[in-house]
Protein backbone atom coordinates (compact mmCIF):
# COMPACT_ATOMS: atom_id res chain seq x y z
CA UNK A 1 193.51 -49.09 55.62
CA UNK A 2 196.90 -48.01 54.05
CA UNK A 3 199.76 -49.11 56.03
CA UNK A 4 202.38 -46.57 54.89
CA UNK A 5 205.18 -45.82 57.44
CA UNK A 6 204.77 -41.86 58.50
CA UNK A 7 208.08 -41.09 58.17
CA UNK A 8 207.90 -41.60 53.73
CA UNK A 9 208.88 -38.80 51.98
CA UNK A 10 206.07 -37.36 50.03
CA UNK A 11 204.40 -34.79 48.35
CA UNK A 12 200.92 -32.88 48.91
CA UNK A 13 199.62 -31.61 45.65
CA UNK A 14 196.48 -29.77 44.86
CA UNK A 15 194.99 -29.76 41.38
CA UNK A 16 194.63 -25.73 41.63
CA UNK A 17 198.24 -25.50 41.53
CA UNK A 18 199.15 -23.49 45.04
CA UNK A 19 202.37 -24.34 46.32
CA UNK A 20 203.29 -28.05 47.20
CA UNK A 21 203.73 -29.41 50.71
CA UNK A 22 207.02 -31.62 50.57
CA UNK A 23 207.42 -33.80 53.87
CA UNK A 24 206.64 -37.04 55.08
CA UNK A 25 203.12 -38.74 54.83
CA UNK A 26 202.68 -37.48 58.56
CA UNK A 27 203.01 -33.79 56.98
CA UNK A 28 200.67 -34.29 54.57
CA UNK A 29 198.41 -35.71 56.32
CA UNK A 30 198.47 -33.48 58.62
CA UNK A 31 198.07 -30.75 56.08
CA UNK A 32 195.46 -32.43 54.18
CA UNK A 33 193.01 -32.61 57.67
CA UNK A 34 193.90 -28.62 58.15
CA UNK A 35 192.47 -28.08 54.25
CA UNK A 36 189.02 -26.51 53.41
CA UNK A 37 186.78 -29.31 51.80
CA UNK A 38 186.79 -28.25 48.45
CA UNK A 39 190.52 -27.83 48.87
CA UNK A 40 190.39 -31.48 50.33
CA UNK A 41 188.58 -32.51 47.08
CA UNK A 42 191.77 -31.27 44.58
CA UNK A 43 194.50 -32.68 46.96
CA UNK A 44 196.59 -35.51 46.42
CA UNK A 45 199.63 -37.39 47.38
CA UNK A 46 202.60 -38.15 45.84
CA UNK A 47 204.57 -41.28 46.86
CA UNK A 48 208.24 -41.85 46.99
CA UNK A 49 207.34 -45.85 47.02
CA UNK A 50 204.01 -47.14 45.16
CA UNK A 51 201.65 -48.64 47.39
CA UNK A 52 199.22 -51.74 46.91
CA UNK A 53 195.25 -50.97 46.66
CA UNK A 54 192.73 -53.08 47.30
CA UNK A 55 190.64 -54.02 43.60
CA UNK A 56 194.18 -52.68 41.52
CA UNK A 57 196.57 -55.03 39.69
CA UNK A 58 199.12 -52.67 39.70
CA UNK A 59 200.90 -50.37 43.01
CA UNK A 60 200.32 -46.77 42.55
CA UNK A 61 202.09 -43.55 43.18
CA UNK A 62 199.50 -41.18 44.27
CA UNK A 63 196.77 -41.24 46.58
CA UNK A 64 193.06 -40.17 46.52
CA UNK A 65 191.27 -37.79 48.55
CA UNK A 66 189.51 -40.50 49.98
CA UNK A 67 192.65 -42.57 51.03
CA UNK A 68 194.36 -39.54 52.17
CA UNK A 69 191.01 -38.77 54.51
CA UNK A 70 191.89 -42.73 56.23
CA UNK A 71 195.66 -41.04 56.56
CA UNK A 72 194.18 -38.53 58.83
CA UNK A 73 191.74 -41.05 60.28
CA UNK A 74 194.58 -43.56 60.92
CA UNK A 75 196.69 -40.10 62.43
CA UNK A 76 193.91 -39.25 64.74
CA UNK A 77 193.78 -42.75 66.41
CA UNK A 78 197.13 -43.16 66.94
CA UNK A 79 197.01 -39.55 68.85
C-alpha cells in the first residue's frame, strides 16, 4: 500500500489529453474513483516527491492506474 501523505501536491493526468486535475493526492484520488473505467485506464498521477515501489530500484514520479485504484481504496477506509 502507498503511504503518501494526502495533503502532496499532485497532478491527475489522462493519456487522452482533457484538462488536468491539479490538487493534492486526496483530489486526485478522489477524482480518479469519480472516472469512467476506461477513463480510469488512461489516468495517472503526477508526484511532487518520487515514491518507493515495491520490485523498483529506483523512486518514481508517477503512479499507475492500479496504484492510484489502492489511493481510493486506502481513501475509502479511512472514511
Amino acid at each position: 500500500m502507498l503511504s503518501i501523505p494526502w495533503d502532496q501536491p499532485a497532478t491527475l493526468i489522462d493519456l487522452d489529453g482533457t484538462t488536468p486535475v491539479i490538487g493534492t493526492i486526496r483530489d486526485c484520488a478522489q477524482h480518479f474513483a469519480a472516472f469512467k473505467p476506461f477513463a480510469q485506464a488512461e489516468a495517472r498521477i503526477l508526484l511532487t516527491q518520487p515514491v518507493r515501489r515495491e520490485g523498483r530500484k529506483t523512486r518514481t514520479w508517477i503512479l499507475e492506474p492500479a496504484e492510484i485504484q489502492q489511493l481510493v481504496d486506502r481513501l475509502n477506509s479511512e472514511g
